[in-house]
C-alpha atoms as a PDB file:
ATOM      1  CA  UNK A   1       0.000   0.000   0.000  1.00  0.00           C
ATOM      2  CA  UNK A   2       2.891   2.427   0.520  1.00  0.00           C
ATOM      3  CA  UNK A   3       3.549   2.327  -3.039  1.00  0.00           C
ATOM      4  CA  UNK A   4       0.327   2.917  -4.066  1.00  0.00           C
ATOM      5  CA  UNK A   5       0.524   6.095  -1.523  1.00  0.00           C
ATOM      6  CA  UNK A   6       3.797   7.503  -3.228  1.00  0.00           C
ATOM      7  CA  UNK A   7       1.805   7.409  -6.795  1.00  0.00           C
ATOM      8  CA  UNK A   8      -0.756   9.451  -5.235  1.00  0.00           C
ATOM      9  CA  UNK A   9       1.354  11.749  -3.890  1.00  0.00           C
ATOM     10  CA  UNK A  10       3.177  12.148  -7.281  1.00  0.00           C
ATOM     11  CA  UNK A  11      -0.197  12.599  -9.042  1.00  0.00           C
ATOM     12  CA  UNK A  12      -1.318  15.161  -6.873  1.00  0.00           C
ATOM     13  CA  UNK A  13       1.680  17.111  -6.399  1.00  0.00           C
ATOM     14  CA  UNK A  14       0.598  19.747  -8.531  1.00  0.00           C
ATOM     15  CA  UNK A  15      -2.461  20.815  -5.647  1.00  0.00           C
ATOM     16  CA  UNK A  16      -2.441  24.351  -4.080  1.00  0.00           C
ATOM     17  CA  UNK A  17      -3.403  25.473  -0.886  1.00  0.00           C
ATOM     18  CA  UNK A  18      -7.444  25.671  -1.674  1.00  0.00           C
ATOM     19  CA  UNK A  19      -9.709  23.443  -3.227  1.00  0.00           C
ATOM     20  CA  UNK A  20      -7.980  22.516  -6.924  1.00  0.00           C
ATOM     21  CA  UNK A  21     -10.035  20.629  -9.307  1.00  0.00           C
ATOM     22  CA  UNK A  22      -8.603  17.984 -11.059  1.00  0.00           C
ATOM     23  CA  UNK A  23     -10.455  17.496 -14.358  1.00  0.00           C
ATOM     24  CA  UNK A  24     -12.211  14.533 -12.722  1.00  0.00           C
ATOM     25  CA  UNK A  25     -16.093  15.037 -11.616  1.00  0.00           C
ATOM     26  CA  UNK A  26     -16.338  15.702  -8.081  1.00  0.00           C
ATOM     27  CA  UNK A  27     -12.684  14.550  -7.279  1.00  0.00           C
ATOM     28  CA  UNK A  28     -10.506  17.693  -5.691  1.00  0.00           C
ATOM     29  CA  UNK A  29      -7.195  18.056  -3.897  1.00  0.00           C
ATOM     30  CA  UNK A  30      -5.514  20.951  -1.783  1.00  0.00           C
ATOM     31  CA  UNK A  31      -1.868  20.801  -0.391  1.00  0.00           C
ATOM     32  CA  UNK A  32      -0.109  22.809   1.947  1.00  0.00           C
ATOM     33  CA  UNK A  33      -0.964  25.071   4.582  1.00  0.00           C
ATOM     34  CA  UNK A  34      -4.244  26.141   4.479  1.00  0.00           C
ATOM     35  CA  UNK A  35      -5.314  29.324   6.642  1.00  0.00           C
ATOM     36  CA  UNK A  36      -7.405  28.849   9.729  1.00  0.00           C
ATOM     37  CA  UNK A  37     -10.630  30.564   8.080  1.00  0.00           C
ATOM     38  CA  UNK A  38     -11.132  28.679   5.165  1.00  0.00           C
ATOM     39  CA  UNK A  39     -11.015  25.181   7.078  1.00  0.00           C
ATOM     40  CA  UNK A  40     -14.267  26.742   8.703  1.00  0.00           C
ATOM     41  CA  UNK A  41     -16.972  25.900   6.777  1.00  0.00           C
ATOM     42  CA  UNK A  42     -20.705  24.071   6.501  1.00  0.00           C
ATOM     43  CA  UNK A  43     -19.047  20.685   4.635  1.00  0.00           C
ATOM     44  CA  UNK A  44     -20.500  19.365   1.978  1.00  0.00           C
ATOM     45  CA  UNK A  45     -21.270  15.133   2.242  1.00  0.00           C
ATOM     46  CA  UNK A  46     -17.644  13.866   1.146  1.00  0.00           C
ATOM     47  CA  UNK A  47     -15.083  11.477   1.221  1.00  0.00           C
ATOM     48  CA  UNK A  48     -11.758  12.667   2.531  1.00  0.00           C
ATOM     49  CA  UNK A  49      -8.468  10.934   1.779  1.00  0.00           C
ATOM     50  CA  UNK A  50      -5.528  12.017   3.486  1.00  0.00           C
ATOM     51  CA  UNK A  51      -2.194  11.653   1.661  1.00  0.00           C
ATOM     52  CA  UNK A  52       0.027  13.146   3.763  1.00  0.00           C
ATOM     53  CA  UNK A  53       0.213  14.973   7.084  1.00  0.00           C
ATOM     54  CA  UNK A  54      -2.993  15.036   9.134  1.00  0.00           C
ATOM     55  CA  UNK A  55      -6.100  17.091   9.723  1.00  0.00           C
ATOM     56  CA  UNK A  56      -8.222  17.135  12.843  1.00  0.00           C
ATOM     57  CA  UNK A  57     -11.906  17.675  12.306  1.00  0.00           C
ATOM     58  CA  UNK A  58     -14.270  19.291  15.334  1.00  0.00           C
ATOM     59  CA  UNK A  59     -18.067  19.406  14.386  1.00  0.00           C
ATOM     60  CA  UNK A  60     -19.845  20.565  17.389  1.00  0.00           C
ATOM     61  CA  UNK A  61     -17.923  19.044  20.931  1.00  0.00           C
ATOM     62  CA  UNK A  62     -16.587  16.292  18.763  1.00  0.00           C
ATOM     63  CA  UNK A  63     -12.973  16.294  17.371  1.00  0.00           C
ATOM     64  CA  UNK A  64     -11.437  13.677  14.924  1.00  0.00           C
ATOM     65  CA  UNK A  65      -8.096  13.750  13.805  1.00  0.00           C
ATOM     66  CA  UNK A  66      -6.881  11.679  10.555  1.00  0.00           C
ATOM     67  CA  UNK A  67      -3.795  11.051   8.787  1.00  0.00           C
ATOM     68  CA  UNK A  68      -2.600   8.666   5.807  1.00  0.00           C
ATOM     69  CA  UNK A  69      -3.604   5.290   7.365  1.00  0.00           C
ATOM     70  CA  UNK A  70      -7.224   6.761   7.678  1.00  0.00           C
ATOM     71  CA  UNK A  71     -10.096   8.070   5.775  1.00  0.00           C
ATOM     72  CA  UNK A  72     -12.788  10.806   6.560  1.00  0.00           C
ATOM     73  CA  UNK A  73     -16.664  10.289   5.676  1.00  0.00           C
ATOM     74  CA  UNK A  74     -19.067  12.905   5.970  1.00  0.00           C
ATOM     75  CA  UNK A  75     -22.626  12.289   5.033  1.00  0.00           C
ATOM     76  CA  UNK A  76     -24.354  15.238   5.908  1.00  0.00           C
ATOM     77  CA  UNK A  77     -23.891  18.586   5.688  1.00  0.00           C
ATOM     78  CA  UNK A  78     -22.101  19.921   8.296  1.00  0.00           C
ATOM     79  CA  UNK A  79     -20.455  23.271  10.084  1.00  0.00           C
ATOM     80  CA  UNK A  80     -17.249  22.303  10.763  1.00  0.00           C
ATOM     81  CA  UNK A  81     -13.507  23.282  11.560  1.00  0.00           C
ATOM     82  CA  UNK A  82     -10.747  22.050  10.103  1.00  0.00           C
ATOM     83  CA  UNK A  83      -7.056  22.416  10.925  1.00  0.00           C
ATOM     84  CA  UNK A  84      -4.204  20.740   8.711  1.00  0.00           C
ATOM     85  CA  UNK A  85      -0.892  19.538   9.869  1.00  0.00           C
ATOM     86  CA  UNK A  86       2.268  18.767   8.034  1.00  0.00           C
ATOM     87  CA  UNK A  87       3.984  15.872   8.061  1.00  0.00           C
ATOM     88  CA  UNK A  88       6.187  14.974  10.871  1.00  0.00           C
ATOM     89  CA  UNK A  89       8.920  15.224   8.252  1.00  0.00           C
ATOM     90  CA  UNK A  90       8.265  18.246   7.187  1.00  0.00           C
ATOM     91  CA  UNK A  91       6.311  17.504   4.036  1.00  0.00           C
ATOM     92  CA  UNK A  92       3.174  19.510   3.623  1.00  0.00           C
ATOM     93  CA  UNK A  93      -0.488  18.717   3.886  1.00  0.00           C
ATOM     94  CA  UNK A  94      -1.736  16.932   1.001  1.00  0.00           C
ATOM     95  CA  UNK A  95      -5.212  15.085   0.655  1.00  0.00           C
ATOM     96  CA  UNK A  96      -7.696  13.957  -2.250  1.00  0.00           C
ATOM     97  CA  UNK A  97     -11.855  14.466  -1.225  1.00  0.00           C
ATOM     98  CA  UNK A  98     -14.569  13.092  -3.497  1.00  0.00           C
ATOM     99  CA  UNK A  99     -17.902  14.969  -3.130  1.00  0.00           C
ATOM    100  CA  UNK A 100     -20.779  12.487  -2.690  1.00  0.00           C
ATOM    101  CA  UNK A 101     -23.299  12.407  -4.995  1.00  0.00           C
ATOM    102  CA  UNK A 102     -26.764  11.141  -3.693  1.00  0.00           C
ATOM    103  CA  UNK A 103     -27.936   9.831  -7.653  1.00  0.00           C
ATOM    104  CA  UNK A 104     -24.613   7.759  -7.974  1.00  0.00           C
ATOM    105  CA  UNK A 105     -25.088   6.629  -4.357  1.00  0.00           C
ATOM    106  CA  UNK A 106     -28.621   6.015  -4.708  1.00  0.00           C
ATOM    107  CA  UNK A 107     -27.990   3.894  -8.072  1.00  0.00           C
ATOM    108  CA  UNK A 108     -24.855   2.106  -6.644  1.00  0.00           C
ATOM    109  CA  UNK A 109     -27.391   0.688  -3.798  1.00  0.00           C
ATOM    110  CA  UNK A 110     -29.625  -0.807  -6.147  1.00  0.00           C
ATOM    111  CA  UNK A 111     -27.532  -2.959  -7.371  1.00  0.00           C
ATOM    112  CA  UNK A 112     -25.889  -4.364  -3.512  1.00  0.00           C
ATOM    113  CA  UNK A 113     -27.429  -6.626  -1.339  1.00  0.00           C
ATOM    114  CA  UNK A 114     -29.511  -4.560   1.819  1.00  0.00           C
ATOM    115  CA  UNK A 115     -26.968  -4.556   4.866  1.00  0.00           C
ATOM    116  CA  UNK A 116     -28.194  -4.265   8.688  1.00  0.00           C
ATOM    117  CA  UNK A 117     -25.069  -3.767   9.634  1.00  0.00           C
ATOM    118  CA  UNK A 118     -24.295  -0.228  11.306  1.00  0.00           C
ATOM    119  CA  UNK A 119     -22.179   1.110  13.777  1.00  0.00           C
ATOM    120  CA  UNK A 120     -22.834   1.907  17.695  1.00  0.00           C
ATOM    121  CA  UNK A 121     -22.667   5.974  16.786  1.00  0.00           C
ATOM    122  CA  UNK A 122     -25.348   7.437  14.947  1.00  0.00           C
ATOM    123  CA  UNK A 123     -23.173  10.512  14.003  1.00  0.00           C
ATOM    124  CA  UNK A 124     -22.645  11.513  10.353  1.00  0.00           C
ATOM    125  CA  UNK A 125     -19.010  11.900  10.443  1.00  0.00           C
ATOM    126  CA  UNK A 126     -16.629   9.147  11.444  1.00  0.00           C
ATOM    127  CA  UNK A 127     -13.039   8.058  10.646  1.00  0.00           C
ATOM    128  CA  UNK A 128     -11.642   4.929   9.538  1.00  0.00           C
ATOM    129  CA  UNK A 129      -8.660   2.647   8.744  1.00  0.00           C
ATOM    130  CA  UNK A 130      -7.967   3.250   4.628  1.00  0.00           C
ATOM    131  CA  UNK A 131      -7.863  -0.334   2.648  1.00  0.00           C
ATOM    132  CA  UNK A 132      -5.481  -1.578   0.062  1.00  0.00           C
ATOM    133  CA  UNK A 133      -8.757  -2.183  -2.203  1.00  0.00           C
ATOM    134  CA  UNK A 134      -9.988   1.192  -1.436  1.00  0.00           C
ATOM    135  CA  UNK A 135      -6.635   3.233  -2.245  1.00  0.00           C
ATOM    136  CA  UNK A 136      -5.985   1.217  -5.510  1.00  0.00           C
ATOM    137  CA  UNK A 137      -9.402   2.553  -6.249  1.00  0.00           C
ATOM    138  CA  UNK A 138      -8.039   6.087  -5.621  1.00  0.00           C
ATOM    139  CA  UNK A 139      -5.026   5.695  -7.296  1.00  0.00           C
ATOM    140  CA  UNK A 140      -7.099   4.244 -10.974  1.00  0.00           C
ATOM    141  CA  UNK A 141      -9.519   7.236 -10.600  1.00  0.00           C
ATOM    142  CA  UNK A 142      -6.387   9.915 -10.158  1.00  0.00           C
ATOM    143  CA  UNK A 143      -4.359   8.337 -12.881  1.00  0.00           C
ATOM    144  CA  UNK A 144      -7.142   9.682 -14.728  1.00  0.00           C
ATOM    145  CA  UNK A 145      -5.665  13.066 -14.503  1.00  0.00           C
ATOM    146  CA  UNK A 146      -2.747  11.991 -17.269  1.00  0.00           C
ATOM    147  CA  UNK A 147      -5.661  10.250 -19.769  1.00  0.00           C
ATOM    148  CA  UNK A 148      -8.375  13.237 -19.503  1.00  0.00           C
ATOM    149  CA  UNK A 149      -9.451  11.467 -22.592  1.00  0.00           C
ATOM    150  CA  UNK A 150     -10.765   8.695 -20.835  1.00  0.00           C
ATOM    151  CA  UNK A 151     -12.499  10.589 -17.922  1.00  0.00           C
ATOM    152  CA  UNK A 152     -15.698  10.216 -19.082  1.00  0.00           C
ATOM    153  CA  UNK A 153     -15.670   6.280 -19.587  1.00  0.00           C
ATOM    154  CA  UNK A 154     -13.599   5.686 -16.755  1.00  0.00           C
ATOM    155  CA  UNK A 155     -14.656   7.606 -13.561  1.00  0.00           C
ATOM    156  CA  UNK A 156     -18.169   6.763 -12.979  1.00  0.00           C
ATOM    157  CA  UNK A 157     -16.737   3.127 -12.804  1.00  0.00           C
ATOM    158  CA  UNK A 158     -13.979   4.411 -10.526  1.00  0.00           C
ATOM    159  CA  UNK A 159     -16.378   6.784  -8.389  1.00  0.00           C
ATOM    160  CA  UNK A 160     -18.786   3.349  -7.912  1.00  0.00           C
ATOM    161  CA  UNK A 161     -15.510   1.453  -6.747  1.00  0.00           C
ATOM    162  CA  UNK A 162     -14.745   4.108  -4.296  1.00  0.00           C
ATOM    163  CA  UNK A 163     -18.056   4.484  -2.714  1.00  0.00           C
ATOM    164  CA  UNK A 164     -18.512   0.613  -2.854  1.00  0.00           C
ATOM    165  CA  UNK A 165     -15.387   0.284  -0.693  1.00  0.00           C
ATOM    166  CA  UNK A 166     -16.526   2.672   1.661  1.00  0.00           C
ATOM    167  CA  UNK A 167     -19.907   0.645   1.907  1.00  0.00           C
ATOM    168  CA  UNK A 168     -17.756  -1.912   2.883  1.00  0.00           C
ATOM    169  CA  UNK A 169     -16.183  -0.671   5.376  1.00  0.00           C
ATOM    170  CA  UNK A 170     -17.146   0.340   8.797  1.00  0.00           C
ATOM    171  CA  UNK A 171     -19.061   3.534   8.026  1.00  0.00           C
ATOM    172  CA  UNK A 172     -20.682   2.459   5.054  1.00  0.00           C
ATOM    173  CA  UNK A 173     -24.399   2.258   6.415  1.00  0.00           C
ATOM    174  CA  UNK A 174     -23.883   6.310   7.246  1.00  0.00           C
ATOM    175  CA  UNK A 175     -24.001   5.948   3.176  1.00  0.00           C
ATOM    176  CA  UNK A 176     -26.850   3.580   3.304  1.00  0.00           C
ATOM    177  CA  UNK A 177     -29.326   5.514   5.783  1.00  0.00           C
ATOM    178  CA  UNK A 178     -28.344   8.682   4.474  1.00  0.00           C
ATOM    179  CA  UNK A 179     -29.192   7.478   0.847  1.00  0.00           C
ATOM    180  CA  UNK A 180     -32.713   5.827   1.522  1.00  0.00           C
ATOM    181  CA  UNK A 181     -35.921   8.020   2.124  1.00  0.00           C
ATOM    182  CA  UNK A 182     -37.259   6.598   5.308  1.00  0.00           C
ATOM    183  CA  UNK A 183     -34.142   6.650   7.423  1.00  0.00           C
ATOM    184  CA  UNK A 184     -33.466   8.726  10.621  1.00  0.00           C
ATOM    185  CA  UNK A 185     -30.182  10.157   9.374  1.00  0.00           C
ATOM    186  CA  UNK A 186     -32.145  11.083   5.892  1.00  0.00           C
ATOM    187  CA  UNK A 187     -35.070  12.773   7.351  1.00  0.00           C
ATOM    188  CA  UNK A 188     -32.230  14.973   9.600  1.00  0.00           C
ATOM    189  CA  UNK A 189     -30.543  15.508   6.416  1.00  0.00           C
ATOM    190  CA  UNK A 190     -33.706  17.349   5.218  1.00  0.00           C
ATOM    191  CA  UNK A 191     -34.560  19.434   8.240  1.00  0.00           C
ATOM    192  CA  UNK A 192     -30.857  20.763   7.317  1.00  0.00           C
ATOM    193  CA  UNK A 193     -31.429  21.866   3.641  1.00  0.00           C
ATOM    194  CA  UNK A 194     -34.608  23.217   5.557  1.00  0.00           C
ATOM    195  CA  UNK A 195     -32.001  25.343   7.814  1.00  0.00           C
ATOM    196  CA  UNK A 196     -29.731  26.044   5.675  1.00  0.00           C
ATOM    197  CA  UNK A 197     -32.150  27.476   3.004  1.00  0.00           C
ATOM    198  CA  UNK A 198     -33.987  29.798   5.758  1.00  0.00           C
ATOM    199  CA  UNK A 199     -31.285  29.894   7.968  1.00  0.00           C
ATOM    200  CA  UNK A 200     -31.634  33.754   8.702  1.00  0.00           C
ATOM    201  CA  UNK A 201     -35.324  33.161   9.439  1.00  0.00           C
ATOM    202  CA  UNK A 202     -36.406  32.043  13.469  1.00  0.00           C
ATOM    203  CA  UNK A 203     -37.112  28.630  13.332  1.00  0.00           C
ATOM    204  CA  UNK A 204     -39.526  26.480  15.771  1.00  0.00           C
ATOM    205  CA  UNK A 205     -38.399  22.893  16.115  1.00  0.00           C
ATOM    206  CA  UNK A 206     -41.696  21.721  16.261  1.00  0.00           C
ATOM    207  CA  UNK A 207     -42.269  22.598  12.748  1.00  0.00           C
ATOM    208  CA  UNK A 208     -38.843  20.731  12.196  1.00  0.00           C
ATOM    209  CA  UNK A 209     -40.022  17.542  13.571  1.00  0.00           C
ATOM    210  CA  UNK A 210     -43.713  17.847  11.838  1.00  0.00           C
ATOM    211  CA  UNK A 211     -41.967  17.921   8.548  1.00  0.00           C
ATOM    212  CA  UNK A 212     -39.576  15.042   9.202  1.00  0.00           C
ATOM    213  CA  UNK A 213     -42.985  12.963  10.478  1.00  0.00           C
ATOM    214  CA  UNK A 214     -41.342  12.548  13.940  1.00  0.00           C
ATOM    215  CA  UNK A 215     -42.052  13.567  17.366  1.00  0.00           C
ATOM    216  CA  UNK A 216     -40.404  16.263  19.086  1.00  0.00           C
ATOM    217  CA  UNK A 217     -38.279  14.613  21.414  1.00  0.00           C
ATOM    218  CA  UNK A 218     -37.208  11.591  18.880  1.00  0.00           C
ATOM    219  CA  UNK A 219     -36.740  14.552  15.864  1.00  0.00           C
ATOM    220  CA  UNK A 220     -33.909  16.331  18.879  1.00  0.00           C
ATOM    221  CA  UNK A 221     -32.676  13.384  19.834  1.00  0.00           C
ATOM    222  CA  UNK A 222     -31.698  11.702  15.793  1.00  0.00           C
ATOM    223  CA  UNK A 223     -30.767  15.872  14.957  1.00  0.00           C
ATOM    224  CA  UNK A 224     -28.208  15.565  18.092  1.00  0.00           C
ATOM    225  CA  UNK A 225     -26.694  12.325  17.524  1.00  0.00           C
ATOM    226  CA  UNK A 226     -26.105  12.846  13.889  1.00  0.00           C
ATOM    227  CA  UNK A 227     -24.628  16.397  13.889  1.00  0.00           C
ATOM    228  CA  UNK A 228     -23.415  16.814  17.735  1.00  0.00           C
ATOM    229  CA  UNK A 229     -25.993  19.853  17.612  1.00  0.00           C
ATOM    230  CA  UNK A 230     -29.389  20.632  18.727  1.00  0.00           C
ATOM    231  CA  UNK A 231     -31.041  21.898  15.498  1.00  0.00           C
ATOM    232  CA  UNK A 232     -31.211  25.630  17.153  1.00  0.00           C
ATOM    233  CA  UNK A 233     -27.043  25.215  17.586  1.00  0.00           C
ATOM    234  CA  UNK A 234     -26.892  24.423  13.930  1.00  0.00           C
ATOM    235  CA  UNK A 235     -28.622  27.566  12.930  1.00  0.00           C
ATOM    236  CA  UNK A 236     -26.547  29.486  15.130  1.00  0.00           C
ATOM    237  CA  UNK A 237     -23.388  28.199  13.093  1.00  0.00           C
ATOM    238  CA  UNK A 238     -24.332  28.244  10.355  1.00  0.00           C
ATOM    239  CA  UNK A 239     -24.917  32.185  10.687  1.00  0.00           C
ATOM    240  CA  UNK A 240     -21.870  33.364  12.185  1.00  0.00           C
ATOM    241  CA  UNK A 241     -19.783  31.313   9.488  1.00  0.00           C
ATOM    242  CA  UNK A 242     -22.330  33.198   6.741  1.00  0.00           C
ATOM    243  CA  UNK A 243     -21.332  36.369   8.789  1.00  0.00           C
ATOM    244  CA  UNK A 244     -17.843  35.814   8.805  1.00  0.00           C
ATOM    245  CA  UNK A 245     -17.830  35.316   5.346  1.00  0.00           C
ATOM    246  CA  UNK A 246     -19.563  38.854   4.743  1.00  0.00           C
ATOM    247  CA  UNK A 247     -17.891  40.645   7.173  1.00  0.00           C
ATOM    248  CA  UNK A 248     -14.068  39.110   5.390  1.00  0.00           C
ATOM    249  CA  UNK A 249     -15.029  38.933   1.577  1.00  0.00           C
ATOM    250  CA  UNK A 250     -17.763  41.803   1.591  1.00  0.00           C
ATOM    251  CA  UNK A 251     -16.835  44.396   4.148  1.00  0.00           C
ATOM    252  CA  UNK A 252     -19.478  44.198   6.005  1.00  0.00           C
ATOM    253  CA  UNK A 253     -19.924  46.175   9.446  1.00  0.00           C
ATOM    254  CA  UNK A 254     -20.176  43.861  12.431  1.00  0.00           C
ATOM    255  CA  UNK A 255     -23.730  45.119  12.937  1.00  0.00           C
ATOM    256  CA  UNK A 256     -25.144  45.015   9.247  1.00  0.00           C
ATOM    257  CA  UNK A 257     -23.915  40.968   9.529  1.00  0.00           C
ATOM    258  CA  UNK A 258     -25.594  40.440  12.350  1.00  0.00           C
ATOM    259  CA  UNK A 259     -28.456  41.561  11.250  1.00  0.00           C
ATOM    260  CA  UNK A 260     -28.201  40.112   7.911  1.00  0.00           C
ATOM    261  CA  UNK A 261     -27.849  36.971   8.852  1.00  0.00           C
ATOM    262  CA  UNK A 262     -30.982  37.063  10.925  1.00  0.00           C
ATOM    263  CA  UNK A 263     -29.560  38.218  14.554  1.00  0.00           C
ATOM    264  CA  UNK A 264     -31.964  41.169  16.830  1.00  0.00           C
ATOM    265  CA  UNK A 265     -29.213  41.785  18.412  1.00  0.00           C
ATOM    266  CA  UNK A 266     -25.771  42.971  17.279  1.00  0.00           C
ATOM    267  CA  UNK A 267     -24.487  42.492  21.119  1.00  0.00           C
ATOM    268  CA  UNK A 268     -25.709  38.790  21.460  1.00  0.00           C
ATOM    269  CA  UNK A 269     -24.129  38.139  17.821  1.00  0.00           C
ATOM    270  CA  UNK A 270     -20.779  39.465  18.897  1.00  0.00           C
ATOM    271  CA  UNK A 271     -21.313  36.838  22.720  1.00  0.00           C
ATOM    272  CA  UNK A 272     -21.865  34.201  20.300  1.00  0.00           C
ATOM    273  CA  UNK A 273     -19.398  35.055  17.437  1.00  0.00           C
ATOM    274  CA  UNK A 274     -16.654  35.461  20.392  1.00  0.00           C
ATOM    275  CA  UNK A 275     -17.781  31.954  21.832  1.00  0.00           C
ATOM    276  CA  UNK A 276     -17.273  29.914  18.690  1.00  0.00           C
ATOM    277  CA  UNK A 277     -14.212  31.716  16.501  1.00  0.00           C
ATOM    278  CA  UNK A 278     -12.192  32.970  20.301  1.00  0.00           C
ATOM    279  CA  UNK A 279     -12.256  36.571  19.007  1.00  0.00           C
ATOM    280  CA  UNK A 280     -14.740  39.244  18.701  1.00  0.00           C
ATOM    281  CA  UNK A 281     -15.945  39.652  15.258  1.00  0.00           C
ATOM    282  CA  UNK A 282     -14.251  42.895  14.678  1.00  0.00           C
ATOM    283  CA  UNK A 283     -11.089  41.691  16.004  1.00  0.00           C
ATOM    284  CA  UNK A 284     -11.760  38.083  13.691  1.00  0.00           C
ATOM    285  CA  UNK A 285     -12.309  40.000  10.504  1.00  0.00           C
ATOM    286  CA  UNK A 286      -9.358  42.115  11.069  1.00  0.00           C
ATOM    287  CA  UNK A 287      -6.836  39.208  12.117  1.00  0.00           C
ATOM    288  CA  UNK A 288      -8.308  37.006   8.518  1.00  0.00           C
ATOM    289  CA  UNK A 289      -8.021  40.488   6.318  1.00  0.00           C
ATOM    290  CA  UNK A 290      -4.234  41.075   7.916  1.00  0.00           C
ATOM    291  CA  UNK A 291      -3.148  37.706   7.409  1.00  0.00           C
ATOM    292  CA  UNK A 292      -4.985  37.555   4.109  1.00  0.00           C
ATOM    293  CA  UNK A 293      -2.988  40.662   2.954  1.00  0.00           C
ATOM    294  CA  UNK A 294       0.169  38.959   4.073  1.00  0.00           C
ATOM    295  CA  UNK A 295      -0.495  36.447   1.953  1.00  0.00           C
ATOM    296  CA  UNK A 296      -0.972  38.581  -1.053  1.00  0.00           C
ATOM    297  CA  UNK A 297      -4.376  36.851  -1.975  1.00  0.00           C
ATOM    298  CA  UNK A 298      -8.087  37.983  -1.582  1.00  0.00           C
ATOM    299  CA  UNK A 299     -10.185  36.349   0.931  1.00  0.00           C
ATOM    300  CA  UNK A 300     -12.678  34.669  -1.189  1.00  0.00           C
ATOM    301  CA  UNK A 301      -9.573  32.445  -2.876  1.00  0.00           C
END
């Protein structure tokens, strides 16, 4: 397997330190350090493979750190922060992420046998041990990057290897639940596009759990387990990182944000700002913009 590592690594040498496509559907790759900022984000469902150095992963009071001998799978959508280590030798970050698709997933399922299997957490994040099957199937679908001519015949068949070893694996029913209708973890995934779409509008959590056809208390308690947050908490995120994003890449006052993003209160938004990014949001914007100048690169790169 170490061999089949170092060909990765040689294929995506060519990454930068932000999201770089590589020609391939859904497949990206970033290398190198990557500022503090960026890493925190809402995540889109993905699988993350780690190349080289390590990245720790804290959604909610949950933290997950993963390195080459491990892979990341996230299922829902999720506010996260990231942070990205180098190598112990020096070498820089350096990872591959395929974006999930739910009609790929969906169709992929048709054609396995139904599984029961599932794991003791109900979260929708998780790390695991990488295979030899699984990173030969990374290592066919980068190679793609020298033939682009064959891209279009070739991934799909690469994309359903990949996604068929990580139904294998120990996470794989996160793939399962979150691809069929009925499912706890699927009806949570809804109530989120429901957030995230209206996320600057109050919500009641009631009308949460009506839509999703479940109770109050059972709605909470699958919203919890699968995220780490009370639906109210995810809201809350998912606002100041929409903030923080217009206060850094549009200029936006502290108090127009706030308000924007559907906070009453410009004094409460700058309590909770300061609990979840350590800074004030003045003082945040200003540190991002100054290191972001630094740099030499705008803030929306």
């Amino acid at each position: 397997m170490n061999d089949q590592l170092l060909e990765l690594r040689s294929l995506a040498a060519k990454a930068e330190n932000r999201r770089t496509e590589t020609g391939i559907p859904r497949v990206a790759m970033v290398q190198g350090e990557i500022p503090e900022h960026m890493l925190a984000a809402v995540y889109e469902p993905m699988v993350n493979l780690i190349l080289q150095g390590s990245k720790t992963m804290t959604v909610g009071d949950r933290t997950l750190r993963y390195d080459p001998a491990t892979y990341f799978v996230m299922s829902i959508e999720l506010p996260a922060v990231g942070t990205v280590h180098s190598a112990a030798s020096g070498e820089p970050y350096l990872a591959l992420s395929l974006t999930l698709d739910p009609t790929v997933l969906s169709t992929l399922l048709t054609d396995l046998p139904s599984s029961t299997e599932r794991n003791e957490s109900d979260a929708g994040f998780s790390v695991a041990a990488v295979t030899p099957e699984l990173m030969g199937a990374w290592l066919r679908m980068l190679r793609l990057m020298n033939k682009p001519d064959e891209i279009a015949a070739l991934a799909p068949v690469y994309e359903r290897e990949i996604l068929y070893r990580v139904l294998q694996g120990p996470h794989g029913w996160m793939l399962r639940d979150i691809a069929a209708p009925d499912t706890a973890m699927a009806r949570v995934s809804q109530a989120i596009q429901w957030i995230r779409r209206d996320f600057a509008e109050p919500i009641r959590v009631e009308a949460l759990a009506q839509r999703a056809a479940m109770s109050v208390s059972a709605f909470h308690r699958h919203f919890k387990a699968v995220t780490t947050l009370s639906p109210l908490q995810y809201q809350k995120r998912v606002r100041l990182l929409q903030a923080r994003t217009l206060m850094v890449a549009s200029g936006r006052s502290v108090t127009s944000a706030a308000f924007e993003v559907g906070y009453e209160s410009a004094t409460q938004f700058s309590r909770d700002y300061a609990r979840v990014f350590g800074l004030p949001p003045a003082r945040d914007s200003a540190r991002i913009l100054g290191e972001t100048k630094g740099r030499g690169r705008s803030p929306d790169r």
